[in-house]
N, C-alpha and C. Protein backbone atom coordinates (compact mmCIF):
# COMPACT_ATOMS: atom_id res chain seq x y z
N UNK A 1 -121.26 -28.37 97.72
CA UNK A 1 -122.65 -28.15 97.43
C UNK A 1 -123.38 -27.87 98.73
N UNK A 2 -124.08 -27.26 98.44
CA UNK A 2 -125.06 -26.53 99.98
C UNK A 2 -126.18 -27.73 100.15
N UNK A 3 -126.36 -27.67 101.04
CA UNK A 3 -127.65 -28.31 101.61
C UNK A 3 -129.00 -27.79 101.35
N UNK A 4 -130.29 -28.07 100.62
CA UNK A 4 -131.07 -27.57 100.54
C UNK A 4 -131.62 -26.93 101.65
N UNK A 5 -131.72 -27.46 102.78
CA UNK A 5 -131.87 -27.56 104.16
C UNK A 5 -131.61 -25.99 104.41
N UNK A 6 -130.58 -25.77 104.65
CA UNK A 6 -129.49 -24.64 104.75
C UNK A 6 -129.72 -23.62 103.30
N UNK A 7 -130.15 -23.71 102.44
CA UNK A 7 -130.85 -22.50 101.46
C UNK A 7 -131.80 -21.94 101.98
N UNK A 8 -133.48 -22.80 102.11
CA UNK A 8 -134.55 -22.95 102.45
C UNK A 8 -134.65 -22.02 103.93
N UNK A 9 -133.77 -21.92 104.90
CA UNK A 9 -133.79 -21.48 106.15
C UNK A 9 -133.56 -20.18 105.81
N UNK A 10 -132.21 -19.79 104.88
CA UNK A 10 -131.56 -18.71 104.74
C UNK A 10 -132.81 -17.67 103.78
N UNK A 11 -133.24 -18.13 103.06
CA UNK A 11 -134.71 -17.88 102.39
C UNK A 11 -135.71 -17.10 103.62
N UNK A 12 -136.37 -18.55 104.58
CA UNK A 12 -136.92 -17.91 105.04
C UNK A 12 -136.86 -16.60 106.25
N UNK A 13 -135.56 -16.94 106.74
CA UNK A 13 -135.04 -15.68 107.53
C UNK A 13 -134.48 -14.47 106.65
N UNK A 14 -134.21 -14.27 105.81
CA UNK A 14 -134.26 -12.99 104.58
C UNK A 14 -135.91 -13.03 104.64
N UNK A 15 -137.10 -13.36 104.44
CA UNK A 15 -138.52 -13.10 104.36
C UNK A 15 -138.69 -12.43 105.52
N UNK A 16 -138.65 -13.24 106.50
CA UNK A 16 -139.04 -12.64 107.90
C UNK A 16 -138.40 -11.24 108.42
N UNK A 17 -137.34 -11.59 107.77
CA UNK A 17 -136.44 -9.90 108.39
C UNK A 17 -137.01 -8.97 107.85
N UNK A 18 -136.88 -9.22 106.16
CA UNK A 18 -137.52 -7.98 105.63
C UNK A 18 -138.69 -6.66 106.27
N UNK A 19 -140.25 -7.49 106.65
CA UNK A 19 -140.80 -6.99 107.06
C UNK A 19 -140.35 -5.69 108.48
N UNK A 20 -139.81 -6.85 109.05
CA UNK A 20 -139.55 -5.64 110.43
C UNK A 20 -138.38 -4.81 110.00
N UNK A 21 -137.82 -4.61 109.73
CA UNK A 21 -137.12 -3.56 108.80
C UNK A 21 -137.86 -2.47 108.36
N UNK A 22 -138.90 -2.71 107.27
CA UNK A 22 -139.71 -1.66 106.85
C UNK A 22 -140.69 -1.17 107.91
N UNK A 23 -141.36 -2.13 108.69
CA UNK A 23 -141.82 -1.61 109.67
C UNK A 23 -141.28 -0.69 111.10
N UNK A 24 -140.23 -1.33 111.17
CA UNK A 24 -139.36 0.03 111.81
C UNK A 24 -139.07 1.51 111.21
N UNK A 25 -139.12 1.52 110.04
CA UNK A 25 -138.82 2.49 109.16
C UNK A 25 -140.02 3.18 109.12
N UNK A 26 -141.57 2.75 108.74
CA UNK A 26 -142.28 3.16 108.89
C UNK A 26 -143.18 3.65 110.15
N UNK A 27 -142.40 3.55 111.13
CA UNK A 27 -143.41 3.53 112.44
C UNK A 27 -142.74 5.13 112.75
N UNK A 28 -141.34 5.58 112.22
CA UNK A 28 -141.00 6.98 112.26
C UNK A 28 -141.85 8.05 111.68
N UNK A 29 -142.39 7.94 110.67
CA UNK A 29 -142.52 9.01 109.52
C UNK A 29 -143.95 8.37 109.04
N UNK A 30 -144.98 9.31 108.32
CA UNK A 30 -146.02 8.68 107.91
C UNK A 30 -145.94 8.46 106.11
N UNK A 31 -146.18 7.22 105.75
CA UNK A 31 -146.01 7.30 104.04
C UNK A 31 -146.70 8.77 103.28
N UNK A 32 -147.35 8.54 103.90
CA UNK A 32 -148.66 9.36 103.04
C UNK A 32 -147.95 10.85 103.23
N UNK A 33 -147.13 10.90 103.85
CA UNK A 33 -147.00 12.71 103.55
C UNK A 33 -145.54 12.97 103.09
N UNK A 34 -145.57 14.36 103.11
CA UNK A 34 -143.80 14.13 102.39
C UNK A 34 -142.97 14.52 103.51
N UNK A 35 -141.34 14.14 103.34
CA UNK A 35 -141.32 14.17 104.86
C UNK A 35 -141.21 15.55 105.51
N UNK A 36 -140.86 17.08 105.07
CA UNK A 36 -141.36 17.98 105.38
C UNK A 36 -142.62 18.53 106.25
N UNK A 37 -143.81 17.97 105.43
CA UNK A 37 -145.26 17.76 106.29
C UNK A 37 -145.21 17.16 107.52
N UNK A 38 -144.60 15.86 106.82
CA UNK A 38 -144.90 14.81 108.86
C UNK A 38 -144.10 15.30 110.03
N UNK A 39 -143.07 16.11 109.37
CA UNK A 39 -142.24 16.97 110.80
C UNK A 39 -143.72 18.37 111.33
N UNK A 40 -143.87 18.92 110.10
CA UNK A 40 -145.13 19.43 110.66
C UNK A 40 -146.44 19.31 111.28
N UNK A 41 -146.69 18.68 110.79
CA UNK A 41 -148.06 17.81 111.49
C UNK A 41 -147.45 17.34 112.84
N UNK A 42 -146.29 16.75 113.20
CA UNK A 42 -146.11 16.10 114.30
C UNK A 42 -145.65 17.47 115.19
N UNK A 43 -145.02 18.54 114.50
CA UNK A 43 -145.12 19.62 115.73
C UNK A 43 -146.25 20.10 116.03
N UNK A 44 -147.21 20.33 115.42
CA UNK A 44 -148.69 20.71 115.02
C UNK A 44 -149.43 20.51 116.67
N UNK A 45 -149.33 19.12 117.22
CA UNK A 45 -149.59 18.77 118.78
C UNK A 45 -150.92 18.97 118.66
N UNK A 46 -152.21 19.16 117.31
CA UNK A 46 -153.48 18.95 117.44
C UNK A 46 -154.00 18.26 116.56
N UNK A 47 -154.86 17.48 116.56
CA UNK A 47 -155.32 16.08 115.41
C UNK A 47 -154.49 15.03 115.83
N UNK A 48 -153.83 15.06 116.94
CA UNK A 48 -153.16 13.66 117.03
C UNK A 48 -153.96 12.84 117.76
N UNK A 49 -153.13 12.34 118.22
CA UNK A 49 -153.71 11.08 119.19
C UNK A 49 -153.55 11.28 120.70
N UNK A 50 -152.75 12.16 120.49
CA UNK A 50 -152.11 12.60 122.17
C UNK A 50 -151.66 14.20 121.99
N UNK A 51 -152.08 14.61 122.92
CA UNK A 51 -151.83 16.35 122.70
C UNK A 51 -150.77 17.05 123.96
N UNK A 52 -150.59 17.90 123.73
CA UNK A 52 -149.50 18.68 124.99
C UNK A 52 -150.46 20.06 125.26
N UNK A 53 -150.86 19.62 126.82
CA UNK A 53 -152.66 20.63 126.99
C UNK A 53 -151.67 21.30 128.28
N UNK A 54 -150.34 21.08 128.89
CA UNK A 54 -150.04 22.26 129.81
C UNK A 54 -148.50 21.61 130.44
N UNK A 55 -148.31 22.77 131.01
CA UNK A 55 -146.69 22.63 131.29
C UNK A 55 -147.05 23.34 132.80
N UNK A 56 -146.46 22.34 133.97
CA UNK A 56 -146.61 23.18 135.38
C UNK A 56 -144.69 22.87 136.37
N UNK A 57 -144.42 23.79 136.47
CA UNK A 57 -143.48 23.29 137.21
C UNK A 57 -143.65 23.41 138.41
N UNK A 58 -143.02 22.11 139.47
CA UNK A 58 -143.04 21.77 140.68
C UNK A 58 -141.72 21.45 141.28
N UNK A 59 -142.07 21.38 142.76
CA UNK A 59 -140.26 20.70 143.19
C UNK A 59 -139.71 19.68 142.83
N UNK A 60 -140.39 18.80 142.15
CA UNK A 60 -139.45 17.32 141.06
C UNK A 60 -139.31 17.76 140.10
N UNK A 61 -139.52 19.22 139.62
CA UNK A 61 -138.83 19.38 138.18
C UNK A 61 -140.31 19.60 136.99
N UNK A 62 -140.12 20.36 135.94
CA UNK A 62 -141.33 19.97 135.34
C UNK A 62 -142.27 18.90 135.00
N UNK A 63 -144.07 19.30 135.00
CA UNK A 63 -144.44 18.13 134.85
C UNK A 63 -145.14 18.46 133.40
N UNK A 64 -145.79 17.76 132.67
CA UNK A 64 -146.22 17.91 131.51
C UNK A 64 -147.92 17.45 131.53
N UNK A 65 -148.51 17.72 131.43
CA UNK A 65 -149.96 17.46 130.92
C UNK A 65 -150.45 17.03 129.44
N UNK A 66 -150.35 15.44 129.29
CA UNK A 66 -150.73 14.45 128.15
C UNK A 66 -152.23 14.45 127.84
N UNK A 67 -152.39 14.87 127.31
CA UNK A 67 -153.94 14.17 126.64
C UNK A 67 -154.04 13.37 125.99
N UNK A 68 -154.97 12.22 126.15
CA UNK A 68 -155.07 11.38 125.33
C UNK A 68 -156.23 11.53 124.60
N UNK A 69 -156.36 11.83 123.28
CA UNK A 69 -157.69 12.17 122.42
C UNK A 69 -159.18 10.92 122.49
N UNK A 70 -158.26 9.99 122.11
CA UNK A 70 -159.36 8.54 122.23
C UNK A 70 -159.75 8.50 123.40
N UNK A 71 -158.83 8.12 124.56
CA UNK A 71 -159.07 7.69 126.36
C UNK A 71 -160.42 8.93 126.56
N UNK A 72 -160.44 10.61 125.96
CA UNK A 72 -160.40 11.44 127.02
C UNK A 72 -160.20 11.71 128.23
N UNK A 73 -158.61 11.39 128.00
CA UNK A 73 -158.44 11.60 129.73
C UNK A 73 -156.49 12.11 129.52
N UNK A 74 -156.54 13.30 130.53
CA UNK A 74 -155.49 14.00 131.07
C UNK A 74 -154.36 13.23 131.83
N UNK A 75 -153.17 13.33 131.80
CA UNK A 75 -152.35 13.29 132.71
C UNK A 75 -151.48 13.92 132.73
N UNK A 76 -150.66 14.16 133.82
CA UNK A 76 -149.55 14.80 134.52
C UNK A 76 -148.10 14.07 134.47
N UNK A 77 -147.51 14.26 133.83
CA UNK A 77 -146.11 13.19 134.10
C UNK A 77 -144.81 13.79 133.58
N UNK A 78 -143.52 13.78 134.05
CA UNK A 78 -142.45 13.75 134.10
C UNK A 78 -141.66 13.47 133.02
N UNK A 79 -140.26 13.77 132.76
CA UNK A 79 -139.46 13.36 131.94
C UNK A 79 -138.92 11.88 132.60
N UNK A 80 -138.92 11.62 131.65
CA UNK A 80 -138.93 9.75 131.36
C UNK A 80 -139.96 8.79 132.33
N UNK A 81 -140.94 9.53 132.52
CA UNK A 81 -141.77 8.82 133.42
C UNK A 81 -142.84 7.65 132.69
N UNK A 82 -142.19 6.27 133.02
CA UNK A 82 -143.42 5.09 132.77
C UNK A 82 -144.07 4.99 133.71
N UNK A 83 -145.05 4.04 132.47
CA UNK A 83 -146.24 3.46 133.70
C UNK A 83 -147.57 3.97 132.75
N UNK A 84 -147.38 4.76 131.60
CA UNK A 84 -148.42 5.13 130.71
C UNK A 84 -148.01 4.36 129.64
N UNK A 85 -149.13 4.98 128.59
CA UNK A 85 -149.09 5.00 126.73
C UNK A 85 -148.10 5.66 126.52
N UNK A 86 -147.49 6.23 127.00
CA UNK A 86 -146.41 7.13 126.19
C UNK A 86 -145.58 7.47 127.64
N UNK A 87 -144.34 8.26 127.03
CA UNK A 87 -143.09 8.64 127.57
C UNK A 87 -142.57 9.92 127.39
N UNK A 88 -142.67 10.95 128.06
CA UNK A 88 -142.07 12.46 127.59
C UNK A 88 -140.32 11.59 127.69
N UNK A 89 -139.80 12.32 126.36
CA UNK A 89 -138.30 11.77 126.50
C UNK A 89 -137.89 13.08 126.57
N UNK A 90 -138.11 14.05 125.86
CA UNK A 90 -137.06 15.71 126.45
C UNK A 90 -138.15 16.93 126.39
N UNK A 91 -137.70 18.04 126.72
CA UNK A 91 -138.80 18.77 126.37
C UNK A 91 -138.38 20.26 126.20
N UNK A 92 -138.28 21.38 125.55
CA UNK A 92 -138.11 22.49 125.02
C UNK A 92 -138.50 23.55 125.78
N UNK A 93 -138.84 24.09 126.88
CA UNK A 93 -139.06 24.97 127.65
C UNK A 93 -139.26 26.59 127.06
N UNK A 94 -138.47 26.94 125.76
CA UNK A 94 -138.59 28.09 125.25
C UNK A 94 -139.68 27.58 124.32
N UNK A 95 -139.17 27.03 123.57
CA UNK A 95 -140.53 26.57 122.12
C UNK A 95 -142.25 25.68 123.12
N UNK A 96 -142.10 25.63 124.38
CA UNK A 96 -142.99 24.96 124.79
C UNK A 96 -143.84 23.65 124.31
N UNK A 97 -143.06 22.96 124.22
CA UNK A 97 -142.84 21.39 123.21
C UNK A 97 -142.14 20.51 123.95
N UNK A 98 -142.43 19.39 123.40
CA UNK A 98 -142.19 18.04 123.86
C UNK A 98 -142.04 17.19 123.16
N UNK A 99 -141.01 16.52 123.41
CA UNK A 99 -140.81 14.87 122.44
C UNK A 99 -141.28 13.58 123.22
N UNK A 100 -142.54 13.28 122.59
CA UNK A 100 -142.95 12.22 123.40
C UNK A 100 -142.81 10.68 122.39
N UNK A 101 -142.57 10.04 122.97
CA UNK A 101 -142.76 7.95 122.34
C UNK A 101 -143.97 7.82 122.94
N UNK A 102 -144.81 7.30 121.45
CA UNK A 102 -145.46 7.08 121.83
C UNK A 102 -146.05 6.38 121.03
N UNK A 103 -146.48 4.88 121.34
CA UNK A 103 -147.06 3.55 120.33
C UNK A 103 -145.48 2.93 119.64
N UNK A 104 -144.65 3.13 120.31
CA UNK A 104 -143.36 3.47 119.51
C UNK A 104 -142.32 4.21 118.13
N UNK A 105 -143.64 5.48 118.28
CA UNK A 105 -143.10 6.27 117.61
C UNK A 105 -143.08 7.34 118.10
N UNK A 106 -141.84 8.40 117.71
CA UNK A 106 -141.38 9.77 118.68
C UNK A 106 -141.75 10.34 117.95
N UNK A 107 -142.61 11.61 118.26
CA UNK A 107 -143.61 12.67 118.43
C UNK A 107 -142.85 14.10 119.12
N UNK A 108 -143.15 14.93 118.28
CA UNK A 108 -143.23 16.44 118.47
C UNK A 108 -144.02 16.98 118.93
N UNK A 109 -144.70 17.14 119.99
CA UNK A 109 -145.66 17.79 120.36
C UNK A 109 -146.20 19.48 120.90
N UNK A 110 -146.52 20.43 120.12
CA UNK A 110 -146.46 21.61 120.45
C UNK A 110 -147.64 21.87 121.47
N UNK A 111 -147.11 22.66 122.37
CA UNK A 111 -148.87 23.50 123.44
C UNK A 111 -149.90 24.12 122.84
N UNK A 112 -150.82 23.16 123.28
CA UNK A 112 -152.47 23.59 122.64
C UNK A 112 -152.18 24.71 123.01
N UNK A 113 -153.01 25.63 122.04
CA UNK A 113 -153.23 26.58 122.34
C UNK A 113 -154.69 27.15 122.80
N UNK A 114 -155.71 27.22 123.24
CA UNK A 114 -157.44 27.40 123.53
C UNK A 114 -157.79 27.89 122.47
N UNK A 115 -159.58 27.89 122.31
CA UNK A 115 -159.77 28.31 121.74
C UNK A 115 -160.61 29.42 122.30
N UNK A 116 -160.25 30.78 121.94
CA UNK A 116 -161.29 31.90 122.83
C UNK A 116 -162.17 32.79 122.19
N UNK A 117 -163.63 32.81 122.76
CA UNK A 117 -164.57 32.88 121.96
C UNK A 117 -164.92 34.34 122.30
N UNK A 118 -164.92 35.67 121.67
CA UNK A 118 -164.77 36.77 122.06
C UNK A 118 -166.85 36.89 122.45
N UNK A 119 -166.66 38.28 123.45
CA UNK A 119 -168.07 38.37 123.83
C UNK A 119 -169.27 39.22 122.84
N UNK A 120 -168.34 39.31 121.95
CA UNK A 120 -169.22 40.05 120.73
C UNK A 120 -170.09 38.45 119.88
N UNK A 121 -168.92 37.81 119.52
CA UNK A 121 -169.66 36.80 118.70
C UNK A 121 -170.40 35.59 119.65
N UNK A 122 -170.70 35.68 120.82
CA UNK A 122 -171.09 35.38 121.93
C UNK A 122 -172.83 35.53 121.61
N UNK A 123 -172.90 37.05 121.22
CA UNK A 123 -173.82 37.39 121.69
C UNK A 123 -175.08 37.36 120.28
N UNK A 124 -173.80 37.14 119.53
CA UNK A 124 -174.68 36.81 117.97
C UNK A 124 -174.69 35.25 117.87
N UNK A 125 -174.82 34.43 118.55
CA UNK A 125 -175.54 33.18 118.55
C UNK A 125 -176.71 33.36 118.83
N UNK A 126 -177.50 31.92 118.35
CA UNK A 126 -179.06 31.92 118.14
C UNK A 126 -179.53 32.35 120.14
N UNK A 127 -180.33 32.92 120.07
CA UNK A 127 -180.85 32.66 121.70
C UNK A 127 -180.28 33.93 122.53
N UNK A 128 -179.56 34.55 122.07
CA UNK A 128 -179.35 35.57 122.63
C UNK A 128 -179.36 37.23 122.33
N UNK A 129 -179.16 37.88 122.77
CA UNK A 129 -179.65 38.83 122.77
C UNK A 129 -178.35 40.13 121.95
N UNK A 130 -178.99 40.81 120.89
CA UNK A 130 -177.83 41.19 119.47
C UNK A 130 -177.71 42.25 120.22
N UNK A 131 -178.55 43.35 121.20
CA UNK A 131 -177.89 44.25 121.71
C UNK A 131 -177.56 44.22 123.02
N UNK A 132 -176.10 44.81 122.90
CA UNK A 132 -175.55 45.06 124.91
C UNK A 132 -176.59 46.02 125.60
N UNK A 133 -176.51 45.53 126.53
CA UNK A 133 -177.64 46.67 127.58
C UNK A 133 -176.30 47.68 128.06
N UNK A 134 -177.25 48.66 128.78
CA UNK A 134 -176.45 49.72 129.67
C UNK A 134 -175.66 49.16 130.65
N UNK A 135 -175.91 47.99 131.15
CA UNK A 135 -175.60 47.31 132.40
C UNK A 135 -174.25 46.86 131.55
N UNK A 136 -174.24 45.97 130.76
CA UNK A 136 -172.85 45.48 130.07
C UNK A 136 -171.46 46.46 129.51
N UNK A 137 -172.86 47.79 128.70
CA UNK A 137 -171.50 48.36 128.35
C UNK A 137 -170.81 49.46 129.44
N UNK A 138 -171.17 49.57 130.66
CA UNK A 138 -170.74 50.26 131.44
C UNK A 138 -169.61 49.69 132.53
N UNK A 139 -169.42 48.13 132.22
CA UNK A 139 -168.64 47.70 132.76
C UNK A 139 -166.79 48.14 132.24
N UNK A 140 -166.39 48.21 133.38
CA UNK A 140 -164.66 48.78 132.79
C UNK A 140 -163.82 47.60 133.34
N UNK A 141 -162.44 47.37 133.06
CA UNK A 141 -161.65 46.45 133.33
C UNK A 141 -160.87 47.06 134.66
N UNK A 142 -160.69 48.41 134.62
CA UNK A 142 -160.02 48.86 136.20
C UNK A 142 -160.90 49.98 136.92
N UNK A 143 -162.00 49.79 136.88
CA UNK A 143 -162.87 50.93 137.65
C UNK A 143 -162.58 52.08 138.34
N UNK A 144 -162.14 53.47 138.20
CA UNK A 144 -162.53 54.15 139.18
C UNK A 144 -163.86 54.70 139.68
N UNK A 145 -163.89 55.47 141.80
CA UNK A 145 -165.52 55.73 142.09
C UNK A 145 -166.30 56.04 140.76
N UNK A 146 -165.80 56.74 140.08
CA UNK A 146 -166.81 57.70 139.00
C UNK A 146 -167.54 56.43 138.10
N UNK A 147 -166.36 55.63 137.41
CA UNK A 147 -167.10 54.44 136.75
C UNK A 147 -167.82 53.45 137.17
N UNK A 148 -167.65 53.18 138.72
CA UNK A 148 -168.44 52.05 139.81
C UNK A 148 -169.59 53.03 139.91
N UNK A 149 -170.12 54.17 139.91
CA UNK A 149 -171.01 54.46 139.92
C UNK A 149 -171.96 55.05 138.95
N UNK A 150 -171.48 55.03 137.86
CA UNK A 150 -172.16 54.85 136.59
C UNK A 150 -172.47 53.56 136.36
N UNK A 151 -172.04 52.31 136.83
CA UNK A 151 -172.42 51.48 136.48
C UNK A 151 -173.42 51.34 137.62
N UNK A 152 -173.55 51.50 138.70
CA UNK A 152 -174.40 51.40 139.67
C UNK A 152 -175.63 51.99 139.18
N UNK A 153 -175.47 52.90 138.59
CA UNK A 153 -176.56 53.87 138.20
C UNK A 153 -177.06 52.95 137.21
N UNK A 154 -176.76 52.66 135.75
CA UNK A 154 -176.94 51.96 134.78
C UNK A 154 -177.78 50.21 135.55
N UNK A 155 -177.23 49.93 136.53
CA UNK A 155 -177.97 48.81 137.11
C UNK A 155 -179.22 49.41 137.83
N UNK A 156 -179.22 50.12 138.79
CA UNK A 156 -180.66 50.64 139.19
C UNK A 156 -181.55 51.03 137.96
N UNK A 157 -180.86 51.88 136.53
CA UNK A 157 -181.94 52.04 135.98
C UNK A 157 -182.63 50.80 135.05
N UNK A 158 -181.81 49.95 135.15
CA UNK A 158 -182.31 48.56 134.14
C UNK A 158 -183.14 47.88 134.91
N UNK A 159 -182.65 48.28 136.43
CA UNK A 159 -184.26 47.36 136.94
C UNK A 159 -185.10 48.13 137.46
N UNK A 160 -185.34 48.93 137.56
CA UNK A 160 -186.76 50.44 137.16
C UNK A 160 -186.94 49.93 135.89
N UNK A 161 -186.72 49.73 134.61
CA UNK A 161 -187.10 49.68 133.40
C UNK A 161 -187.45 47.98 133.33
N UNK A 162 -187.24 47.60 134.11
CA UNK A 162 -187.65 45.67 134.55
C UNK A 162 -189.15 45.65 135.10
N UNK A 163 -188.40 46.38 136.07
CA UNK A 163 -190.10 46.29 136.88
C UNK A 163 -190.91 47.22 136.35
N UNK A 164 -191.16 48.08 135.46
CA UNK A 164 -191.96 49.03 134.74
C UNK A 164 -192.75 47.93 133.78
N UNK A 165 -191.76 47.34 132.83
CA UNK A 165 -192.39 46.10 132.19
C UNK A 165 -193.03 45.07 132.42
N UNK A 166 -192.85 44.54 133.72
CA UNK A 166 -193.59 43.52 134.49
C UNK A 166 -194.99 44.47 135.03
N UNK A 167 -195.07 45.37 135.20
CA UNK A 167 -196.21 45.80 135.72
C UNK A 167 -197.40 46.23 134.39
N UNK A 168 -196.74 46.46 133.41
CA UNK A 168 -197.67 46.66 132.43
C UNK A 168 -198.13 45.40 131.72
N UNK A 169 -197.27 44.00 131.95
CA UNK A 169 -197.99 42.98 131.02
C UNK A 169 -198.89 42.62 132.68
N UNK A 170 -198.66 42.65 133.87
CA UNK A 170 -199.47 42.71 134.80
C UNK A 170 -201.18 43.13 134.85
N UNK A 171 -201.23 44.86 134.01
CA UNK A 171 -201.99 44.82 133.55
C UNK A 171 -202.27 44.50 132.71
N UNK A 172 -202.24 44.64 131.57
CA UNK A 172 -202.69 44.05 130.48
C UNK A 172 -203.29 42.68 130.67
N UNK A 173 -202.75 41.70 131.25
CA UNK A 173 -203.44 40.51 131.68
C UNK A 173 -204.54 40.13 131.99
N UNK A 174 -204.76 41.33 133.08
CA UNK A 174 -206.04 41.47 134.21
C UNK A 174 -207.38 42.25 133.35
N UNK A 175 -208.04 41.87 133.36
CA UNK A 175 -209.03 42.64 133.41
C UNK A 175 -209.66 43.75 133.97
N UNK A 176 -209.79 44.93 133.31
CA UNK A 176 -210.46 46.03 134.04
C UNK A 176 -211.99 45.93 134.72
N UNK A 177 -211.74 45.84 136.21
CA UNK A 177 -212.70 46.13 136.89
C UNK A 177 -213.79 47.20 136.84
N UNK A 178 -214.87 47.67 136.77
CA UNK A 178 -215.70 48.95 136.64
C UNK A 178 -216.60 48.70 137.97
N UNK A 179 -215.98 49.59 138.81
CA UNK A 179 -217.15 49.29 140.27
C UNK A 179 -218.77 50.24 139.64
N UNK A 180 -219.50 50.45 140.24
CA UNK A 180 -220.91 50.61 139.67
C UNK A 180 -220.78 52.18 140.17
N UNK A 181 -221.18 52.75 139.31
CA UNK A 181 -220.85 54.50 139.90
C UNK A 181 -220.31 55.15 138.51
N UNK A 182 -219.36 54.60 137.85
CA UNK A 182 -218.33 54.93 136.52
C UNK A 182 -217.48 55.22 137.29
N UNK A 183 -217.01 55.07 138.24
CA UNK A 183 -215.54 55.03 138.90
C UNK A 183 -214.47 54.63 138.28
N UNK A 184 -213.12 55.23 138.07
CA UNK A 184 -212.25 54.70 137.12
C UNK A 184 -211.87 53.21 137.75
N UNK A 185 -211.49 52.58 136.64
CA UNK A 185 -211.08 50.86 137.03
C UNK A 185 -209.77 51.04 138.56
N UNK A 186 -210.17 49.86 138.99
CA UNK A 186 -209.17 50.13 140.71
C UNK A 186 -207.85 48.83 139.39
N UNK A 187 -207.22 49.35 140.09
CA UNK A 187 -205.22 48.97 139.42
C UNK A 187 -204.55 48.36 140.47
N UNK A 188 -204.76 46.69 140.77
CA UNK A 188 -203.96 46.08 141.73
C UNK A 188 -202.54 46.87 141.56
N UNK A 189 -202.29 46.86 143.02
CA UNK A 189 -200.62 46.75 143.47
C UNK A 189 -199.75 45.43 143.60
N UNK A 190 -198.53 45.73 142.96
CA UNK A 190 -197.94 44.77 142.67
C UNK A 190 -197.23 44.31 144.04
């Protein structure tokens, strides 16, 4: 016959195990998705908690650039390098990815990619101005003399057409003088 003693123990160490069991199990994979998704989302490397914002190589070998979303704050670190929240354990050089531990769970992390805001829809935000001037669209990406000086030209004439405008709300402002005679009104110089 067993000892109650010796049931009662065996009881409660089957209770206690259980948990960390499932919790190991769960600290891989997220319930809530199927497991298809959570491989995606975890290559995904945006909405996490920690992101992969750049890859630089140096004479110790590549370094990796961690973001931490909550901290806001960057770091630089190595394969298997502690001393952080997390641990790059390998990293993919063609797919530009990383397997990081991290909270003790391993993570896929793909390279942000930016986000780039073209100069057209730039210019259709509130506050600015819906048409390009001469000055903008005359700019080229490899200039030759002929195009450096169309644009030169296009800049001298935008500010002739600057200072033309400043001189007329100039007048307009002022009041016309009439010296005594009917002399036409005298027109400060600017």
């Amino acid at each position: 016959m067993r000892h109650p003693f010796f049931t009662s123990w065996a009881l409660l160490a089957a209770i206690a195990a259980g948990p960390a069991a499932a919790r190991a199990d769960l600290a891989q994979s997220s319930p809530f998705l199927p497991p298809s998704m959570s491989d995606l989302a975890a290559q995904a490397g945006t909405g996490g908690p920690i992101e992969l914002r750049g890859v630089m190589s140096t004479s110790e070998g590549a370094q990796y650039c961690i973001y931490d979303v909550v901290k806001k704050e960057s770091t630089w670190v190595g394969l298997n390098e502690t001393g952080n929240s997390f641990v790059v354990k390998s990293a993919d050089p063609a797919g530009e990815g990383v397997t990081v531990e991290f909270q003790g769970r391993t993570m896929k992390l793909a390279l942000r990619m930016a986000k780039v805001v073209s100069a057209g829809s730039a210019a259709a935000q509130p506050g600015m101005s819906g048409n390009p001037s001469a000055v903008t669209q005359s700019v080229v990406l490899n200039p030759t003399p002929a195009d450096e000086q169309r644009r030169l030209d296009a800049v001298a004439t935008e500010v002739r057409r600057r200072r033309m405008e400043r001189e007329k709300a100039v007048q307009a402002s002022q009041p016309a003088v009439n010296p005594p005679g009917g002399a036409p009104p005298l027109i400060p110089n600017p």
